[in-house]
Protein backbone atom coordinates (compact mmCIF):
# COMPACT_ATOMS: atom_id res chain seq x y z
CA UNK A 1 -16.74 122.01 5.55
CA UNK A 2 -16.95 118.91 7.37
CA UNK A 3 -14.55 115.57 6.06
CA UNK A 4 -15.75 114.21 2.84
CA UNK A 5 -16.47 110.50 2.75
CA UNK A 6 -16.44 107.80 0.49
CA UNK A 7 -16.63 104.18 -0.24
CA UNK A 8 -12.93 104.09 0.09
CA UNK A 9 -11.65 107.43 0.72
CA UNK A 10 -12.10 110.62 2.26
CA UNK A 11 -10.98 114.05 1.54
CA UNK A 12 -9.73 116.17 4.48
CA UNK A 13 -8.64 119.52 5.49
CA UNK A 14 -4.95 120.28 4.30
CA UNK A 15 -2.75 120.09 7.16
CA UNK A 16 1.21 121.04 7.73
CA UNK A 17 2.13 117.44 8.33
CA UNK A 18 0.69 116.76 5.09
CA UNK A 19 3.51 119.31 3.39
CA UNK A 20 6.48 116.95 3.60
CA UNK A 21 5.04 114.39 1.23
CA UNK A 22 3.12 116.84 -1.15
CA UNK A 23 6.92 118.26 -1.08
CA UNK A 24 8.34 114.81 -2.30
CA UNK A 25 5.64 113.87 -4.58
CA UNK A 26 5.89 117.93 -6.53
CA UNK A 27 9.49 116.65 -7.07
CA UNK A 28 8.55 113.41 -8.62
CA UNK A 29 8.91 113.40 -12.31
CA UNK A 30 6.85 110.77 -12.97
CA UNK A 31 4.23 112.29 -10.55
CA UNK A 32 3.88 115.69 -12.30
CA UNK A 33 3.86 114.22 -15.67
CA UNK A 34 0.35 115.03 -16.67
CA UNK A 35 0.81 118.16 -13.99
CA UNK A 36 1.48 121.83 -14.85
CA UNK A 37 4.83 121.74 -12.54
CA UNK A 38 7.85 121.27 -14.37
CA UNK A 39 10.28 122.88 -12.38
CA UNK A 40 11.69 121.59 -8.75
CA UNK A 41 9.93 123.35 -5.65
CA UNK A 42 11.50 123.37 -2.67
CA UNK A 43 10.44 122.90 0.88
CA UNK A 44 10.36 126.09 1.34
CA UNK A 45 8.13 127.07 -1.59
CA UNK A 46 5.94 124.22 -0.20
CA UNK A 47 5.98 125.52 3.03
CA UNK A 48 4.63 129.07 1.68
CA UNK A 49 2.12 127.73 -0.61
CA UNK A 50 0.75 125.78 2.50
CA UNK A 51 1.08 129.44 4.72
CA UNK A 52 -1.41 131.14 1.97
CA UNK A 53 -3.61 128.79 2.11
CA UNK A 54 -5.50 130.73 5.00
CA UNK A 55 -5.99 133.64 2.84
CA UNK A 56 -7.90 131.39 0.10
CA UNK A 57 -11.76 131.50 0.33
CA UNK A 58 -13.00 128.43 2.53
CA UNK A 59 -14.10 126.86 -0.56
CA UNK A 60 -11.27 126.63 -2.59
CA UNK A 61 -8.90 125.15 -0.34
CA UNK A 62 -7.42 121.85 -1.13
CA UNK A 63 -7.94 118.85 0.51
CA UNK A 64 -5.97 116.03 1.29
CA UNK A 65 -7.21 112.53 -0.20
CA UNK A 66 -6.77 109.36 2.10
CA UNK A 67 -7.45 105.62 2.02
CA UNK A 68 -8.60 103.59 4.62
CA UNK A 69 -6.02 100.93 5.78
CA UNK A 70 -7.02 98.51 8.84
CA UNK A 71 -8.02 101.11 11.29
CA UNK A 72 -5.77 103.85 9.93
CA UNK A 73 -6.05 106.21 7.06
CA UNK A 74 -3.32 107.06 4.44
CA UNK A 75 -2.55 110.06 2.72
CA UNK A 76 -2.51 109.62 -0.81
CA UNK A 77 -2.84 113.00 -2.49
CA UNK A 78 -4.77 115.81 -2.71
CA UNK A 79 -7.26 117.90 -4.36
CA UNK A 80 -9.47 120.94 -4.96
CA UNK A 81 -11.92 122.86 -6.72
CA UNK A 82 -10.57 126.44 -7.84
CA UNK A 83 -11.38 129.63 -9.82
CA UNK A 84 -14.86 129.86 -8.59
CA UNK A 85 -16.90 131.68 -11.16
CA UNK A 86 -20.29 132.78 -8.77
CA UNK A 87 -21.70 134.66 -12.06
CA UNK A 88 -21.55 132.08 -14.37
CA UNK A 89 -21.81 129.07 -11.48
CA UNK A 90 -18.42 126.88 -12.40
CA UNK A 91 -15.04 125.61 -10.89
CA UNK A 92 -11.98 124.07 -12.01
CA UNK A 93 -11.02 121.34 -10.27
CA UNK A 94 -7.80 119.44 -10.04
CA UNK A 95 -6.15 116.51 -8.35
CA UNK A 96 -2.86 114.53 -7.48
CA UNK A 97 -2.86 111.06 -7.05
CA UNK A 98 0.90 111.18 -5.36
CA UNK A 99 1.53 107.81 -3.99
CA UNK A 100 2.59 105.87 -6.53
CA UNK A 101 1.59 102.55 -4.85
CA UNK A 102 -2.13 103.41 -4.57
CA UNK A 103 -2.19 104.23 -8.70
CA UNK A 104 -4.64 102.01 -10.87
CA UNK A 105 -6.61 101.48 -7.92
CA UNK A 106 -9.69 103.45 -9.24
CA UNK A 107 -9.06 106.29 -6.39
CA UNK A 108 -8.77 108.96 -8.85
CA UNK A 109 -12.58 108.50 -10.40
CA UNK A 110 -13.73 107.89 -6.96
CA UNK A 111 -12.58 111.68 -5.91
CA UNK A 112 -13.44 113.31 -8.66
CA UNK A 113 -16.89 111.94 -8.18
CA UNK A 114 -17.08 113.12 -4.60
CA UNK A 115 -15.52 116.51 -5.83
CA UNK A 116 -18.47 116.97 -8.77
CA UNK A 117 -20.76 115.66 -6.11
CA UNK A 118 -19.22 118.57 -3.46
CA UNK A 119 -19.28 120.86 -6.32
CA UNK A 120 -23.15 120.72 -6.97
CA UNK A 121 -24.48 119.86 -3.43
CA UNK A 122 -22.44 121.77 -1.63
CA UNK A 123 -21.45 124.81 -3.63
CA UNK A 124 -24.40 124.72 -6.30
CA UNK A 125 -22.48 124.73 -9.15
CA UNK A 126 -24.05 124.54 -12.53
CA UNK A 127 -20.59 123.08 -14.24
CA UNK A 128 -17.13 121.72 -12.55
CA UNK A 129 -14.31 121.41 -15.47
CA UNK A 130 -10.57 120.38 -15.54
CA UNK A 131 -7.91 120.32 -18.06
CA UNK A 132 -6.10 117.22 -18.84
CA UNK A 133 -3.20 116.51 -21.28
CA UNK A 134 -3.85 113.97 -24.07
CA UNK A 135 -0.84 111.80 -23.04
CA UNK A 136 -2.54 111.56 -19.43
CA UNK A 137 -4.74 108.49 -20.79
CA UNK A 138 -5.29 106.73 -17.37
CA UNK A 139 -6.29 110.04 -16.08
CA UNK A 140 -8.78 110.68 -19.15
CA UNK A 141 -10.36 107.01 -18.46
CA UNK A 142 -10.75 108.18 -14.63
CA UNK A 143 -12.21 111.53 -15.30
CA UNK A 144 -14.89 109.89 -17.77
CA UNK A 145 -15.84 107.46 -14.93
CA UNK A 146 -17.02 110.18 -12.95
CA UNK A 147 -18.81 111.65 -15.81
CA UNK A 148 -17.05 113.88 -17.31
CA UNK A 149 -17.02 114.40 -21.41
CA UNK A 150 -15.23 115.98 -24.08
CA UNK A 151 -15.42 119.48 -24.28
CA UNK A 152 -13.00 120.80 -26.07
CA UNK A 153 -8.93 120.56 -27.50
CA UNK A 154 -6.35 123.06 -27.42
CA UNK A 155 -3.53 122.18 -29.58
CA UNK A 156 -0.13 121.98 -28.53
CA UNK A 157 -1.20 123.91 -25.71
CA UNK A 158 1.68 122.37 -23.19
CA UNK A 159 5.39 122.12 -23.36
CA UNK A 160 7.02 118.90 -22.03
CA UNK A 161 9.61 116.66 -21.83
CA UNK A 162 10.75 117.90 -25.25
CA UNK A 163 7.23 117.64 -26.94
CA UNK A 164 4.15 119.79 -27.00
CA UNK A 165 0.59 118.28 -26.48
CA UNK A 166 -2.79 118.97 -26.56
CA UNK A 167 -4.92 119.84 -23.66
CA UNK A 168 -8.19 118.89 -23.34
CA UNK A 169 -11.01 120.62 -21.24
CA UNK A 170 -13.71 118.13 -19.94
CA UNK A 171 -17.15 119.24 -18.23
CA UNK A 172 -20.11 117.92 -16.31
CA UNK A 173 -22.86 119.20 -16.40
CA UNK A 174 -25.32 119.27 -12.86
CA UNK A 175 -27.71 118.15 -15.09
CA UNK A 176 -25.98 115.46 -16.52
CA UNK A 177 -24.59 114.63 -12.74
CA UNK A 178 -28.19 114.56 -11.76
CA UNK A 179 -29.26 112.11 -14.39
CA UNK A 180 -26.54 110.11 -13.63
CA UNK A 181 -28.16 110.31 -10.07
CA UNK A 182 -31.32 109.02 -10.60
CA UNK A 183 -29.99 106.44 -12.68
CA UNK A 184 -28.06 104.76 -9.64
C-alpha cells in the first residue's frame, strides 16, 4: 500500500524509528485513557510488538499518522484497521492520537475518515467498526465526524482508574460512506 494522503495528514508505513515515541506515548496515562493499555510496556515489549509486525497480513498493519509542518512531516500517532472478517466483509479499526500538542486539532476525524475511506476503496469492506469508552467524549465527537453512529452499549464493559464504563461499538456503513460521498 502506497502512503495515504490527506488534507493535513498522511498515514505511513510503521517504521523502527517510530518505536521510541509510540514507547513514550503507551506509557502516558493520560494518553491511554480511553485505550485498552493499562499496564506499563516497556521498550522491549515495544520493540517485539514492532518485530511481529512482519508476520501480520499486509493489510492489517498499522500505520503511522503525521502532520505536515513547513516542509517537514511530524509523527503524531498511529493507526490501523484489524480483525479482518473476509466472510462477513468488516474491520475494526483503532487509533492513537499520541502527541498531546496536536489534540483538538480535528486530526483524529480526519484519519478515521481516510481509514473508512481505505477500508471501502481499498479493501472493499462492507462495514469498518471501533469500540470507544463513554468517558472518551472528544473521541466520540471525532468518530461521528467521520460518520460513524451508534451501534450498540456494553455496560460496564471496562475497568479503569477505579471505575467501570460502558463501551460503545460504532459502525459505518459503505453505504452510508457512499451517501455521504455523493453528498460532498
Amino acid at each position: 500500500m502506497s502512503i495515504i494522503y490527506g488534507d493535513r495528514i498522511r498515514l505511513r508505513a510503521v517504521e523502527r524509528e517510530d518505536v521510541n515515541k509510540f514507547h513514550e506515548w503507551v506509557n502516558d496515562p493520560e494518553v491511554t485513557r480511553g485505550l485498552a493499555l493499562y499496564l506499563p510496556m516497556s521498550f522491549a515489549d515495544e520493540e517485539n510488538w514492532f518485530n511481529s509486525l512482519a508476520k501480520r497480513d499486509q493489510k492489517e498493519k498499522p500505520l503511522a499518522i503525521e502532520v505536515r509542518k513547513g516542509k517537514n512531516w511530524k509523527l503524531i500517532g498511529n493507526c490501523g484497521v484489524f480483525d479482518v472478517d473476509h466472510v462477513n466483509s468488516s474491520a475494526e479499526l483503532g487509533i492513537l492520537i499520541g502527541e498531546k500538542s496536536e489534540w483538538n486539532k480535528g486530526y483524529g476525524a480526519e484519519v478515521m475518515s481516510l481509514l473508512v475511506r481505505h477500508c471501502f476503496e481499498t479493501l472493499n469492506l462492507n462495514r469498518a467498526f471501533l469500540r470507544v469508552y463513554t468517558k472518551n467524549v472528544r473521541a466520540v465527537r471525532s468518530y461521528e465526524k467521520a460518520g460513524f453512529v451508534l451501534e450498540g452499549r456494553l455496560r460496564e464493559a471496562v475497568y479503569k482508574f477505579g471505575k467501570y464504563d460502558d463501551v460503545l461499538i460504532m459502525s459505518v456503513l459503505r453505504s452510508e460512506w457512499m451517501s455521504k460521498a455523493k453528498e460532498k
